[in-house]
C-alpha atoms as a PDB file:
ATOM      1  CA  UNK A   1    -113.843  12.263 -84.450  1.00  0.00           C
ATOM      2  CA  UNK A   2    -110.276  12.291 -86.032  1.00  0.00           C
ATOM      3  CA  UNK A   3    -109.475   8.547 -85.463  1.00  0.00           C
ATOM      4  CA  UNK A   4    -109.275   6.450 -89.071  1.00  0.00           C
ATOM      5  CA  UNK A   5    -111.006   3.438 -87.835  1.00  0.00           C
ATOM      6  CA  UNK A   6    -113.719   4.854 -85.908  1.00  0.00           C
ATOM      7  CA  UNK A   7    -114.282   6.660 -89.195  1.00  0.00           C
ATOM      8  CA  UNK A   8    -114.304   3.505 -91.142  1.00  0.00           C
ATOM      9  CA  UNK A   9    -116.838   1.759 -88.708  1.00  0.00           C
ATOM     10  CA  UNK A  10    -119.216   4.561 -88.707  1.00  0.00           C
ATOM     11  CA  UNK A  11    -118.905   4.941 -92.877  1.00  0.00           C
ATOM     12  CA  UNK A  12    -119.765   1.178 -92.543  1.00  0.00           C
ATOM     13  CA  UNK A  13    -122.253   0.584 -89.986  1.00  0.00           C
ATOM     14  CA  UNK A  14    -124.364   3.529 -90.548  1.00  0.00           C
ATOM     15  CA  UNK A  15    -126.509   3.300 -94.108  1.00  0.00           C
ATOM     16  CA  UNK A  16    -127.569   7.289 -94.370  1.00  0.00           C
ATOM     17  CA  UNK A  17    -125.616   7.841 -97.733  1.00  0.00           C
ATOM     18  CA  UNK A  18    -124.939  11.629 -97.315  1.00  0.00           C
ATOM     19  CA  UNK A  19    -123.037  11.275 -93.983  1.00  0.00           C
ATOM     20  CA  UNK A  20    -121.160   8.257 -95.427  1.00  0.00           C
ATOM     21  CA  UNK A  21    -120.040  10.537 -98.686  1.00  0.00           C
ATOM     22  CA  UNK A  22    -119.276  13.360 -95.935  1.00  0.00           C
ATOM     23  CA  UNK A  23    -117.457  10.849 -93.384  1.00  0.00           C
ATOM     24  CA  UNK A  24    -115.321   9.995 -96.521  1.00  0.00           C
ATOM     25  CA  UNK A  25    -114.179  13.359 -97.415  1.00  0.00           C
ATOM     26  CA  UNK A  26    -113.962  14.143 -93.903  1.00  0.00           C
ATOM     27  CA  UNK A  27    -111.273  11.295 -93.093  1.00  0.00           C
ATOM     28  CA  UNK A  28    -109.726  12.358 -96.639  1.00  0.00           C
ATOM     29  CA  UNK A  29    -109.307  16.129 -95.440  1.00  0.00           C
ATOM     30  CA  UNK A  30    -107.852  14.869 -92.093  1.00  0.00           C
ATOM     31  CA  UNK A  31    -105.331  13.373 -94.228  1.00  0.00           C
ATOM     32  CA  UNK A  32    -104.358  15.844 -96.057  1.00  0.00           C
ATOM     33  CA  UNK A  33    -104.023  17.940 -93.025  1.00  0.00           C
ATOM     34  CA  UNK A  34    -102.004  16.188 -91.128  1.00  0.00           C
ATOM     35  CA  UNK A  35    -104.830  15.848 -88.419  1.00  0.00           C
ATOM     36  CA  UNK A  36    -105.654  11.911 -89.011  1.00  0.00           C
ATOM     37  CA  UNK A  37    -105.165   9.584 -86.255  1.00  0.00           C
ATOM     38  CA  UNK A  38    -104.215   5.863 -87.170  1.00  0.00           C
ATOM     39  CA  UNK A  39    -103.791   4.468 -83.896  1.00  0.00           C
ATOM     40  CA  UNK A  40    -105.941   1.075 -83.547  1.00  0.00           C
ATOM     41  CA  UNK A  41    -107.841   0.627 -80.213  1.00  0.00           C
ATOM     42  CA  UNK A  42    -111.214  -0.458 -80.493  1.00  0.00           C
ATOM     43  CA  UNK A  43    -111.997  -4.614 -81.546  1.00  0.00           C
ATOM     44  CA  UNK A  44    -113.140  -4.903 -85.237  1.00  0.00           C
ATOM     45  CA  UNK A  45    -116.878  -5.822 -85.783  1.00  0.00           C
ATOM     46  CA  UNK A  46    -117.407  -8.740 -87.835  1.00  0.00           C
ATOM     47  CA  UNK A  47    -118.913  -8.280 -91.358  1.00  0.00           C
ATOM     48  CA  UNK A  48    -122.354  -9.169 -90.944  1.00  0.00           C
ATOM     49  CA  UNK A  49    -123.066  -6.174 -88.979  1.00  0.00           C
ATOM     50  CA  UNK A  50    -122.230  -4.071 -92.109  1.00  0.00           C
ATOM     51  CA  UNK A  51    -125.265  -2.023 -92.945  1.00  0.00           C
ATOM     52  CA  UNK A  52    -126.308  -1.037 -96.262  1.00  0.00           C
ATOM     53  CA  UNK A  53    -129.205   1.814 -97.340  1.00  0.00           C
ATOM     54  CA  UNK A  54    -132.482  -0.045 -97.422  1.00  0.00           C
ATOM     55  CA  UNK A  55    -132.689   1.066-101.672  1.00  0.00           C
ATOM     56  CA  UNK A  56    -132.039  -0.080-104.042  1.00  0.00           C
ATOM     57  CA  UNK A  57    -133.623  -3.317-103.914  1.00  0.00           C
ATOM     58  CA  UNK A  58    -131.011  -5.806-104.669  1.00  0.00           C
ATOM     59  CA  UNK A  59    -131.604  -8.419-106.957  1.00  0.00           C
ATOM     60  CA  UNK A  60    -129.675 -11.568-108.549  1.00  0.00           C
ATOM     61  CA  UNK A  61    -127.986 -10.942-111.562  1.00  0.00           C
ATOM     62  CA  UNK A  62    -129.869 -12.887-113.873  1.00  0.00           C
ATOM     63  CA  UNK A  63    -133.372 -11.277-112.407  1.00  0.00           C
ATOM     64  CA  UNK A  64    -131.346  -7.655-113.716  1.00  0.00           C
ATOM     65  CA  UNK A  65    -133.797  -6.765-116.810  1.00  0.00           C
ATOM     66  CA  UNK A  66    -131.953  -6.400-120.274  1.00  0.00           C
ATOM     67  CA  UNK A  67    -132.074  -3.031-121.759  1.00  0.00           C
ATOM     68  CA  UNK A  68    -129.948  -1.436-124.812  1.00  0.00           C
ATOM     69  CA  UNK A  69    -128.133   1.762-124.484  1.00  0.00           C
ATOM     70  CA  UNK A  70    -129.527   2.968-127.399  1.00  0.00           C
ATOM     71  CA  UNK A  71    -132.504   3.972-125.179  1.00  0.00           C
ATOM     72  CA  UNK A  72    -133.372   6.862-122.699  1.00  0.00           C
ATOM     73  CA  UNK A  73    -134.328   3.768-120.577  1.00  0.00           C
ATOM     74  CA  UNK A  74    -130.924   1.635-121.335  1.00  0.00           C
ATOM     75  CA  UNK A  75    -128.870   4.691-120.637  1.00  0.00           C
ATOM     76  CA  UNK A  76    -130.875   5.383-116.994  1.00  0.00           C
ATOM     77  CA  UNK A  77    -130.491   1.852-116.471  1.00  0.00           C
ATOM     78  CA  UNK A  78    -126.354   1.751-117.513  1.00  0.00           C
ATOM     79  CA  UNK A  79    -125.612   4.479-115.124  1.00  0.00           C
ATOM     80  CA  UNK A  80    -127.958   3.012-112.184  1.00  0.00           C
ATOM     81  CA  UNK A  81    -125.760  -0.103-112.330  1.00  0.00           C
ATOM     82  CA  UNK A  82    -122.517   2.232-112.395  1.00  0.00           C
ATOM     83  CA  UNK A  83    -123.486   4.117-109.082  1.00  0.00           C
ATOM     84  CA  UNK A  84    -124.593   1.397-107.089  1.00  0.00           C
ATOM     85  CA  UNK A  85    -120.765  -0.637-108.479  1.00  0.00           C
ATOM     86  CA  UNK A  86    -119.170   2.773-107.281  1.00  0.00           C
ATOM     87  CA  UNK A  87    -121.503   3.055-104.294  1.00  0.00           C
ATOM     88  CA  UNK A  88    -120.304  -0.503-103.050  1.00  0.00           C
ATOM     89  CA  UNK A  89    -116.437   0.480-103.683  1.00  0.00           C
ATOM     90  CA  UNK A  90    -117.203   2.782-101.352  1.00  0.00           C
ATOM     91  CA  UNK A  91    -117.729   0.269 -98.672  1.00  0.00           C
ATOM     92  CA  UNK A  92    -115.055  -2.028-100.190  1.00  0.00           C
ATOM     93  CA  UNK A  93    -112.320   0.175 -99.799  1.00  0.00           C
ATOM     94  CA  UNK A  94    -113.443   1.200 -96.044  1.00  0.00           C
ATOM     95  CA  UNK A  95    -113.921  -2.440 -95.157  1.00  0.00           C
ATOM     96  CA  UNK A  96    -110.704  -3.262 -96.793  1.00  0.00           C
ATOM     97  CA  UNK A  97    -108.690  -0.553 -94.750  1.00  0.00           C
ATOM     98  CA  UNK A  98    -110.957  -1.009 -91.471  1.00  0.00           C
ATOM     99  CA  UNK A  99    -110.967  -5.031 -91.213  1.00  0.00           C
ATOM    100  CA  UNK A 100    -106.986  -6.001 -91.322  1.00  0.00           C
ATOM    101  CA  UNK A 101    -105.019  -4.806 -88.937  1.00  0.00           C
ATOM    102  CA  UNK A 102    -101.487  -4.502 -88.319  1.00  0.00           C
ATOM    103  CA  UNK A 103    -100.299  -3.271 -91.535  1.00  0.00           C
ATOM    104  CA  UNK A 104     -98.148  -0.439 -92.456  1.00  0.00           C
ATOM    105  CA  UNK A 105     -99.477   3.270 -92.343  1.00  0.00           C
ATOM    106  CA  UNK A 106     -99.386   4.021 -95.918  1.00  0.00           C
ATOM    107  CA  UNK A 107    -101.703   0.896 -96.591  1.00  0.00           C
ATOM    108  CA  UNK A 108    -104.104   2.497 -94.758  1.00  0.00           C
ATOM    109  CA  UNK A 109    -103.332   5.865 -96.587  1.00  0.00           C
ATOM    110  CA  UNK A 110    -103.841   4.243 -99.912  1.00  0.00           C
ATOM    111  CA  UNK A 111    -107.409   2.215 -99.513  1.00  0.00           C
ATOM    112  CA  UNK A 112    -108.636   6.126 -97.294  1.00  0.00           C
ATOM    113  CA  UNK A 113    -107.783   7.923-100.866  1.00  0.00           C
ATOM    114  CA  UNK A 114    -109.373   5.156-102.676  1.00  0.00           C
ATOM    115  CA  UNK A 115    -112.292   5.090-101.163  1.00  0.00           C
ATOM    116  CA  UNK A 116    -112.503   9.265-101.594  1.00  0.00           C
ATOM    117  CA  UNK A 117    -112.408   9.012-105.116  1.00  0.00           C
ATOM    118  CA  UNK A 118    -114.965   6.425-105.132  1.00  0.00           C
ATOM    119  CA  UNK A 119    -117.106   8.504-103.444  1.00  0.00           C
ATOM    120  CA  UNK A 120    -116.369  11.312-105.779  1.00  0.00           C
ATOM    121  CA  UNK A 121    -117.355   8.938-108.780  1.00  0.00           C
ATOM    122  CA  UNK A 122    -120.640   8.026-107.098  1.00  0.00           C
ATOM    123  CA  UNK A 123    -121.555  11.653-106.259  1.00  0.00           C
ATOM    124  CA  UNK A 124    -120.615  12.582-110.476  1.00  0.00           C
ATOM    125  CA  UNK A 125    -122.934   9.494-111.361  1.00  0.00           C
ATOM    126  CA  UNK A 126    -125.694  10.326-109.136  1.00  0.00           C
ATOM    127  CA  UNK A 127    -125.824  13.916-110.082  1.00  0.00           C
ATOM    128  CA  UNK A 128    -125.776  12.704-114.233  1.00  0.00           C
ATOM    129  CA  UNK A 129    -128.970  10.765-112.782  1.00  0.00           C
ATOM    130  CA  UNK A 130    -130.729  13.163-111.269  1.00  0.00           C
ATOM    131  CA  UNK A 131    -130.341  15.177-114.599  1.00  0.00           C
ATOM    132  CA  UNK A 132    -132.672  12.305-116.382  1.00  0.00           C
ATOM    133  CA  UNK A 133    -134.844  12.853-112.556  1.00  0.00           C
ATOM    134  CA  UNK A 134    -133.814   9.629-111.445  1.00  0.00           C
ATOM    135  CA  UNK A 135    -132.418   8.834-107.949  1.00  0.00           C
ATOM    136  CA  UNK A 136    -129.942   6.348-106.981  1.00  0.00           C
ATOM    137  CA  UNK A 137    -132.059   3.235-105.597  1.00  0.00           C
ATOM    138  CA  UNK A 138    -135.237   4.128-107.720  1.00  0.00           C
ATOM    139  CA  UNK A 139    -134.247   1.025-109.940  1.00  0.00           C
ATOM    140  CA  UNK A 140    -133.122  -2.327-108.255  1.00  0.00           C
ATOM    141  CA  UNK A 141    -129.353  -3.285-108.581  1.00  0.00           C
ATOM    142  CA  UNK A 142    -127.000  -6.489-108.278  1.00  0.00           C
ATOM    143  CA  UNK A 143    -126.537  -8.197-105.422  1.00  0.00           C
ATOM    144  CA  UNK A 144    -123.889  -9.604-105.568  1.00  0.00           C
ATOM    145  CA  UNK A 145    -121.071  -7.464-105.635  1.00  0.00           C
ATOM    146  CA  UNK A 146    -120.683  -7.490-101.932  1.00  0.00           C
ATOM    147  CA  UNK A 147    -120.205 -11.431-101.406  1.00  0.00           C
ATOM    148  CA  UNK A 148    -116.578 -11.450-102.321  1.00  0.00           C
ATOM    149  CA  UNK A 149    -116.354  -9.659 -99.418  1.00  0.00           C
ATOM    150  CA  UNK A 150    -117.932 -11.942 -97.176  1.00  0.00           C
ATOM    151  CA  UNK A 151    -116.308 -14.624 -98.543  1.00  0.00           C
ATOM    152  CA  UNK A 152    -112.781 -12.857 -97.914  1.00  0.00           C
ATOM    153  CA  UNK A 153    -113.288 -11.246 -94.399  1.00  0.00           C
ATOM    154  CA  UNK A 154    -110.743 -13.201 -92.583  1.00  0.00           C
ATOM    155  CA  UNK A 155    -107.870 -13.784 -95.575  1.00  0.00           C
ATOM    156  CA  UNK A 156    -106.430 -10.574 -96.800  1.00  0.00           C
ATOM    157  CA  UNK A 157    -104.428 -11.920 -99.933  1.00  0.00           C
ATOM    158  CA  UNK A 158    -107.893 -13.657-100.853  1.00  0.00           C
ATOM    159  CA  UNK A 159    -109.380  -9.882-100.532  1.00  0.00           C
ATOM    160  CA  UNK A 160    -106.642  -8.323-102.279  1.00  0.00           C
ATOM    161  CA  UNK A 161    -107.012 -11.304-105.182  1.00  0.00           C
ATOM    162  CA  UNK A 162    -110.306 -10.802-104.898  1.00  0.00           C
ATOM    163  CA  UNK A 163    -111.440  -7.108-105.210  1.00  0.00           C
ATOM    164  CA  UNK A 164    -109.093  -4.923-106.658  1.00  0.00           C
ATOM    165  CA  UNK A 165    -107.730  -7.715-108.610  1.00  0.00           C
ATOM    166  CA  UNK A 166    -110.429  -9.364-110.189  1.00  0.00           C
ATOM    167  CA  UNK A 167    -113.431  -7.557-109.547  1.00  0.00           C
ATOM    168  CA  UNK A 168    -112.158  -3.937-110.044  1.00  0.00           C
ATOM    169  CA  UNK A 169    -109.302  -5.160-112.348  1.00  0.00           C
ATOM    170  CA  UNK A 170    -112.613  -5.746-114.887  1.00  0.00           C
ATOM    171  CA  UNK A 171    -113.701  -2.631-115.300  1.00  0.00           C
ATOM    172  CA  UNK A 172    -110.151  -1.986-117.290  1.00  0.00           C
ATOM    173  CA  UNK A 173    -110.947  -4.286-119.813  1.00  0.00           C
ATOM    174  CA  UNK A 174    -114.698  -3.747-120.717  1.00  0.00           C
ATOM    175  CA  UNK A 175    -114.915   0.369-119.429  1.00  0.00           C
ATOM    176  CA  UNK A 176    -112.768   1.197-123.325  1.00  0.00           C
ATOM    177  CA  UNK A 177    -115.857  -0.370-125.453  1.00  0.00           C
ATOM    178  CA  UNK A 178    -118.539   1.515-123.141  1.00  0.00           C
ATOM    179  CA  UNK A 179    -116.563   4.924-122.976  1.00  0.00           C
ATOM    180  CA  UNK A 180    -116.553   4.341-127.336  1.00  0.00           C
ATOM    181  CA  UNK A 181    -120.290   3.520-127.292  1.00  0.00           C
ATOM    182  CA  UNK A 182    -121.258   6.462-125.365  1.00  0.00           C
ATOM    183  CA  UNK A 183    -118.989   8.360-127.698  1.00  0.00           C
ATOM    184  CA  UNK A 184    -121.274   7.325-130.696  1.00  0.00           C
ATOM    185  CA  UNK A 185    -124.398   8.808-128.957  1.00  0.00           C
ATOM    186  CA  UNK A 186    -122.706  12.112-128.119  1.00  0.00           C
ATOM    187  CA  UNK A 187    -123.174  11.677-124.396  1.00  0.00           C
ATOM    188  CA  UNK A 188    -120.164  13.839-123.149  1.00  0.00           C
ATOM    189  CA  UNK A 189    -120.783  14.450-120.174  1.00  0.00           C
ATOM    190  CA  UNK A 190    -121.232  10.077-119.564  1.00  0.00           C
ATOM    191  CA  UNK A 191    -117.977   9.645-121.309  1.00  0.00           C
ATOM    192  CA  UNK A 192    -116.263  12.322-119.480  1.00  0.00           C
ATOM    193  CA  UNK A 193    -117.449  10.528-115.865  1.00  0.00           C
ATOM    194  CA  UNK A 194    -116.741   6.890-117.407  1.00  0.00           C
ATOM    195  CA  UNK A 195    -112.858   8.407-118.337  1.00  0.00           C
ATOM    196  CA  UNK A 196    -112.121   9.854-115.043  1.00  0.00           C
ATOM    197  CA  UNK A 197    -113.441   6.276-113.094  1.00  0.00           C
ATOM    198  CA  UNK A 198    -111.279   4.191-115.537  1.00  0.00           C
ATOM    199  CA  UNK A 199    -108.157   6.593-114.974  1.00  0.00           C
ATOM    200  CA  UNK A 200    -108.563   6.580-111.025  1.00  0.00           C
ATOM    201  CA  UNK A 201    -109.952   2.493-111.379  1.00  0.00           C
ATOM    202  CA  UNK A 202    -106.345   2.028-113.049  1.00  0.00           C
ATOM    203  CA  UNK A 203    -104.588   3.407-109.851  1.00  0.00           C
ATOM    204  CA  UNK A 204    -106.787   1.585-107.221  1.00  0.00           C
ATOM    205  CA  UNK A 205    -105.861  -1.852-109.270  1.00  0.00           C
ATOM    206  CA  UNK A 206    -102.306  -0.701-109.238  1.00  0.00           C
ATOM    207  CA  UNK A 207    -102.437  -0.224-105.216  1.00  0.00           C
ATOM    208  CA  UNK A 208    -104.027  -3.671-104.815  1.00  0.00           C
ATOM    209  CA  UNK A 209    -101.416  -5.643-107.211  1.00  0.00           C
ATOM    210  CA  UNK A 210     -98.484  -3.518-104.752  1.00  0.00           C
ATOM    211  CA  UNK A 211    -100.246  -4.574-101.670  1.00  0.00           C
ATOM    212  CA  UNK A 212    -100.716  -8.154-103.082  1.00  0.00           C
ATOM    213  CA  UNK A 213     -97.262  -8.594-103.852  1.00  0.00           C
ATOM    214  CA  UNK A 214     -96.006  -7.153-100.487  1.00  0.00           C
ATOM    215  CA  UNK A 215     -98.112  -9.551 -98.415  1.00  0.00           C
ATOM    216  CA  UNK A 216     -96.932 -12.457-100.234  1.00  0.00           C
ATOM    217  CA  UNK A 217     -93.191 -11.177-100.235  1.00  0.00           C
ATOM    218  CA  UNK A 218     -93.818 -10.674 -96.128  1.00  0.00           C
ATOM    219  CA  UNK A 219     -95.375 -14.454 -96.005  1.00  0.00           C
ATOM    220  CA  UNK A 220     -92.893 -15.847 -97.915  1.00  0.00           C
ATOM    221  CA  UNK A 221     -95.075 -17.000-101.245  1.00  0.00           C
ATOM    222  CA  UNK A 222     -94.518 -16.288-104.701  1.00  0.00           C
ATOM    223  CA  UNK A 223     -97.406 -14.204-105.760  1.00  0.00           C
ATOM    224  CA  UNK A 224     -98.044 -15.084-109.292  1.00  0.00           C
ATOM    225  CA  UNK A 225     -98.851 -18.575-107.733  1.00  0.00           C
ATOM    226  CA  UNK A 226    -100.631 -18.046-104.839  1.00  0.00           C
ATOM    227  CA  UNK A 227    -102.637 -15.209-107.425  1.00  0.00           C
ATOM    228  CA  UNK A 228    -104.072 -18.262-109.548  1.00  0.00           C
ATOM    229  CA  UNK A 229    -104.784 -20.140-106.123  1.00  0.00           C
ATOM    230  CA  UNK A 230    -106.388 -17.654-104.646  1.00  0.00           C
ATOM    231  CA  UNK A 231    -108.869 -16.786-107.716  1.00  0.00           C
ATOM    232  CA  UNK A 232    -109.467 -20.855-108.730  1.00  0.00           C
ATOM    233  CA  UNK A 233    -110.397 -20.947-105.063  1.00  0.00           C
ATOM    234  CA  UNK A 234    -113.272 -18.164-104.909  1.00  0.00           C
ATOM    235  CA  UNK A 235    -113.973 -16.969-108.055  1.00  0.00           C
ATOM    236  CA  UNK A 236    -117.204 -18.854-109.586  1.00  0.00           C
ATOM    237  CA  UNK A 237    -116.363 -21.102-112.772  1.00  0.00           C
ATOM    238  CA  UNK A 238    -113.044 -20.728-111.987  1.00  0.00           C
ATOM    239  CA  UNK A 239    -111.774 -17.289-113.279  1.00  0.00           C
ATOM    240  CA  UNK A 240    -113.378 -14.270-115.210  1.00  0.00           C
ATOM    241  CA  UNK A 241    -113.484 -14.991-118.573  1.00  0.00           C
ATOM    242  CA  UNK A 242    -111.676 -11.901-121.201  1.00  0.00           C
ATOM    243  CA  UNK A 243    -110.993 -10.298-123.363  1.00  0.00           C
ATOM    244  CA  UNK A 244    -108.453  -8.726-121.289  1.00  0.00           C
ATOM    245  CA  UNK A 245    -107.310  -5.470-121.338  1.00  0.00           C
ATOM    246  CA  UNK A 246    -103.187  -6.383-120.925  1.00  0.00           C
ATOM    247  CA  UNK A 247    -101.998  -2.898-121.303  1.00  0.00           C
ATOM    248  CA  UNK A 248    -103.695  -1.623-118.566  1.00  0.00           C
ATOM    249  CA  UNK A 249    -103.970  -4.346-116.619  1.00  0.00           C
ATOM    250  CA  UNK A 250     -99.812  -4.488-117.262  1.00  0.00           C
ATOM    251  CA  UNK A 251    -100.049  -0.409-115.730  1.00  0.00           C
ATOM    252  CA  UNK A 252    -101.753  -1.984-112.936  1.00  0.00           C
ATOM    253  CA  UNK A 253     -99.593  -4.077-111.730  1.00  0.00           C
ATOM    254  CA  UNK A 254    -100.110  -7.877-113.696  1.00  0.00           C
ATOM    255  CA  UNK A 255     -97.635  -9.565-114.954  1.00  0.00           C
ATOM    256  CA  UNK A 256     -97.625 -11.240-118.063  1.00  0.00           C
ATOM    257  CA  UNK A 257     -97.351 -14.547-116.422  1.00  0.00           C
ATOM    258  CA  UNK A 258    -100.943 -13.667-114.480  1.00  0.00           C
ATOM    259  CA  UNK A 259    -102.297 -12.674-117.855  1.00  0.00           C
ATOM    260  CA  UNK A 260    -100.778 -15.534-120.186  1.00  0.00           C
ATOM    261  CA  UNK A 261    -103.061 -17.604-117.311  1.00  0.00           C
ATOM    262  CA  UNK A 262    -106.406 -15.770-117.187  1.00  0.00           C
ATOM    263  CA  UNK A 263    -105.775 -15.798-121.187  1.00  0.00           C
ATOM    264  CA  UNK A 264    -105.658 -19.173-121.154  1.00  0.00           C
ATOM    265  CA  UNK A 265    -109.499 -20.217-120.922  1.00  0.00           C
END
């Protein structure tokens, strides 16, 4: 199998973790090679047939329990969150590439190396589990992170607003404080993971603003707008609330216009 989309729907529609993670690299090697084939033949499945690993238990938000870092608990608990946020990117960034059609090449390029280096962050943060002998799905995890997108499946400026822009686009401005915490209690080996997700995070929020602004440029809107639509329209209460990180959201590709309004309350 050297085709990208066949790749995609298998990395989507099977739930075995280990062949997605080796799917992944697999597509990513094919790249690199020069052996990837991006022709487009088969129809696309719709998103409900999207299957995800039957653990961890996924649970609302406000069901997550509380626990401080400070703890042996708090810290298994931190990281558990982190893998199954870097486990979803995974699927994310195949959906993403695998659902709209029609674009250029190096779109697909782009959202193929993104999802690689999520699956390299989920493999670092599943091994630093392991070493306190817990496994990814032994603890429950959000579930929500996948509804945006649902909600998005047929609007690809409402994905790009939606994911990389919002969702991923908050892990710049609250990843700082954690990487400082974990600092304090001499975890290097956490900080060193949480640097190299916010450095590569930074880049995959860059590629989404670029992709963002070229769809609008192609339909003839004026993105800054049709940004601030797009998140009032799907975003629950409105728009995420800050503190904002506006120097690397700035390096990723917002301008100050988009940050003067999420600033705004």
């Amino acid at each position: 199998m050297n085709n990208l989309f066949e790749i995609a729907e298998a990395c989507l529609h099977h739930p075995n973790i280990d062949e997605k993670l080796a799917l992944t690299h697999y597509a990513k090697f094919l790249f690199d090679t020069e052996q990837l084939d991006f022709k487009s033949n088969n129809p696309v499945l719709t998103i409900e047939r999207v299957k995800f690993p039957e653990k961890p238990i996924l649970q609302a938000p406000r069901l997550m329990p509380k626990r401080k870092l400070t703890s042996p608990e708090g810290m298994i608990a931190f990281f558990h969150a982190i893998a199954h946020v870097e486990f979803v990117a995974i699927y994310l960034a195949w959906d993403l590439l695998y659902r709209f059609r029609g674009l250029p090449v190096q779109f697909y390029q782009d959202w193929l190396c993104v999802a690689d280096e999520e699956a390299q962050h989920f493999e670092l943060i599943r091994q630093h589990l392991r070493n306190y002998n817990i496994g990814y799905g032994d603890l429950p995890a959000h579930g929500g992170l996948w509804d945006h997108a649902v909600e998005t499946a047929n609007d690809l400026l409402a994905r790009l607003a939606l994911v990389p822009r919002c969702m991923e686009a908050r892990g710049l401005d609250v990843t700082p404080a954690i990487i400082t915490k974990f600092a304090a209690l001499r975890d290097d080996a956490g900080v060193a993971i949480l640097n190299r997700i916010l450095n590569d995070e930074v880049k995959h929020v860059e590629r989404g603003s670029y992709w963002f602004k070229i769809v609008c440029s192609q339909k003839g809107l004026e993105s800054e707008t049709q940004y601030q639509a797009l998140i009032s329209q799907y975003y629950r209460g409105g728009k995420p609330k800050g503190p904002f990180n506006r120097a690397m959201r700035k390096i990723a590709g917002f301008s100050d216009a988009e940050l003067d309004w999420l600033e705004a309350g």
